[in-house]
Protein backbone atom coordinates (compact mmCIF):
# COMPACT_ATOMS: atom_id res chain seq x y z
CA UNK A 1 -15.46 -2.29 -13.50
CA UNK A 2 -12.83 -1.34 -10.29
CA UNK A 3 -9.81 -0.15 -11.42
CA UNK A 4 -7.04 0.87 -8.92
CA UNK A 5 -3.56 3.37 -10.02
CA UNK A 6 -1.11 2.60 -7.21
CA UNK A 7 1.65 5.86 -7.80
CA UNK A 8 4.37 6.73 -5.31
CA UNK A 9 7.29 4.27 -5.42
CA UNK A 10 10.46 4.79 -6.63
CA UNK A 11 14.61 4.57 -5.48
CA UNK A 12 15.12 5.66 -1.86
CA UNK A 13 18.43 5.08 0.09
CA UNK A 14 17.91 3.29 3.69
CA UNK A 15 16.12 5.64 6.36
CA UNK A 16 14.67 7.50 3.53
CA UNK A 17 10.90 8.25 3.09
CA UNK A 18 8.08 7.50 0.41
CA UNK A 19 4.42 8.19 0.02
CA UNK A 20 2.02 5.34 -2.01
CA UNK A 21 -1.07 6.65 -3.51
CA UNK A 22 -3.88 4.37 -5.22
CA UNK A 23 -6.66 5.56 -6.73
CA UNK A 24 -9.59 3.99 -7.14
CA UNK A 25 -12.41 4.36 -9.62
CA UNK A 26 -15.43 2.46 -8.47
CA UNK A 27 -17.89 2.26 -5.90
CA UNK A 28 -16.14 -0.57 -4.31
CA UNK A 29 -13.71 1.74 -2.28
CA UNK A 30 -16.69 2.86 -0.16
CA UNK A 31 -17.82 0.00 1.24
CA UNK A 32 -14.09 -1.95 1.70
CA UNK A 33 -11.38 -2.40 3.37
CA UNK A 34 -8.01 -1.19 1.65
CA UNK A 35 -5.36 -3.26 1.83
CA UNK A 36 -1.47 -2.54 0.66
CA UNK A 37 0.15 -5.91 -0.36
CA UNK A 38 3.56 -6.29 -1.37
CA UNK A 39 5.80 -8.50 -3.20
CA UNK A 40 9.82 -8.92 -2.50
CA UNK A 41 12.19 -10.58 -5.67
CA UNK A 42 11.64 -14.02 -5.29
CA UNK A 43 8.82 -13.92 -2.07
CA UNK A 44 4.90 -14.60 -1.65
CA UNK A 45 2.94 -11.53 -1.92
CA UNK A 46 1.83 -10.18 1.37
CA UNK A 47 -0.54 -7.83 3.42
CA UNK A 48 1.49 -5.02 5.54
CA UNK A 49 -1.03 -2.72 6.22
CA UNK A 50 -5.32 -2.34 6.37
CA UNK A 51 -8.12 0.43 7.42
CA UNK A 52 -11.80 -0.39 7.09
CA UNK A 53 -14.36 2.34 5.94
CA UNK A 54 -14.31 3.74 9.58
CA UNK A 55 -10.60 4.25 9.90
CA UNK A 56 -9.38 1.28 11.90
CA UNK A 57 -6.32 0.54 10.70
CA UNK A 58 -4.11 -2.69 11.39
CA UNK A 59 0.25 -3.57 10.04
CA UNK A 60 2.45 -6.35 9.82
CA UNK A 61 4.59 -6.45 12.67
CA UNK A 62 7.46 -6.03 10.45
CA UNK A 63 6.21 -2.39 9.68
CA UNK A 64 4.70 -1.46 12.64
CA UNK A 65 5.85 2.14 13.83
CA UNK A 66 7.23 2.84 10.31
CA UNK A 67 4.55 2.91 7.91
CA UNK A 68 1.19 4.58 8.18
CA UNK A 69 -2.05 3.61 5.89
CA UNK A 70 -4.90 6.22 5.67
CA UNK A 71 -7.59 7.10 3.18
CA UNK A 72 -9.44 9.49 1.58
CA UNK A 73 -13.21 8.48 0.82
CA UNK A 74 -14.22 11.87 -1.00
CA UNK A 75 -10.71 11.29 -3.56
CA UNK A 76 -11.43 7.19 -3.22
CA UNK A 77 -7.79 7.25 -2.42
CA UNK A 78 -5.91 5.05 0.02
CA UNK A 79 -2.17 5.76 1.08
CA UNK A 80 0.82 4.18 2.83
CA UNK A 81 3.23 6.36 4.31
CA UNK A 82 6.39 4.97 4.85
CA UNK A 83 9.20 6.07 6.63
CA UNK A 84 12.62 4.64 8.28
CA UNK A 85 12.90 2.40 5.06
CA UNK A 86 15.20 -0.92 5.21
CA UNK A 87 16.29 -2.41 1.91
CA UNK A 88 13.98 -5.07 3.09
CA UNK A 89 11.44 -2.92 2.38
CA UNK A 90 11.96 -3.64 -1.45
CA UNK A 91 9.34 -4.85 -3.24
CA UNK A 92 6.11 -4.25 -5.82
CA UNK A 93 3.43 -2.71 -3.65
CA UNK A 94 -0.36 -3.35 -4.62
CA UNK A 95 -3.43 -2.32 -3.26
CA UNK A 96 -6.38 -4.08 -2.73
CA UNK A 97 -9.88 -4.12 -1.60
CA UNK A 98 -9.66 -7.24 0.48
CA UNK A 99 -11.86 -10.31 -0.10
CA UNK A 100 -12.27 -9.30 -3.81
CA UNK A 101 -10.20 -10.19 -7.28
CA UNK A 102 -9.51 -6.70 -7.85
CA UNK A 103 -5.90 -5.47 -8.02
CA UNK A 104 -3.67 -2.65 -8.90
CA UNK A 105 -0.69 -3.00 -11.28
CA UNK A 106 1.64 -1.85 -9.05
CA UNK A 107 4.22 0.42 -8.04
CA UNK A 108 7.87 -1.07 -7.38
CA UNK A 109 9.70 0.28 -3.94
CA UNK A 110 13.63 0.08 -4.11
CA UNK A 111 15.59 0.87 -0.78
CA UNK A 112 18.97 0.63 -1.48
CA UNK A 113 22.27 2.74 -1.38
């Protein structure tokens, strides 16, 4: 059984900073690529940000520049830096190992002032 602990979010005003952590338990996390979804109030869930097993990483345009995704295959950890936040930013965030059913519960991501 997978089971991924997304950690991080929390209240930050606009231009603040946050760091997203998800664990994962598993051997799933070695051989997939990590995805960070998110969810606005109200909106489809969606993919902002990717990196395979080798690193390559890939963002929604609508992050690009501000957010960073990187992992950590010894911890089976995957991350999402993200900085210069916008209260569009708000949302649940979720990772994933794409092209499976697994997901996290979630970590909610307020940017407001």
């Amino acid at each position: 059984q997978v089971q991924l602990v997304e950690s991080g979010g929390g209240l930050v005003q606009p231009g603040g900073s946050l760091r997203l952590s998800c664990a994962a338990s598993g051997s799933i996390f070695s051989i997939r690529t990590m995805g960070w979804h998110r969810q606005p109030p109200g909106k489809q869930r969606e993919l902002v940000a990717s990196i395979t097993t080798g690193g390559s990483t890939n963002y929604a345009d609508s992050v690009k520049g501000r957010f960073t995704i990187s992992r950590d295959n010894v911890k089976n950890t995957v991350y999402l830096q993200m900085n210069s936040l916008k209260p569009e930013d708000t949302a649940v965030y979720y990772c994933h190992p794409l092209l499976t059913r697994f997901w996290g519960q979630g970590t909610q991501v307020t940017v407001s002032s």
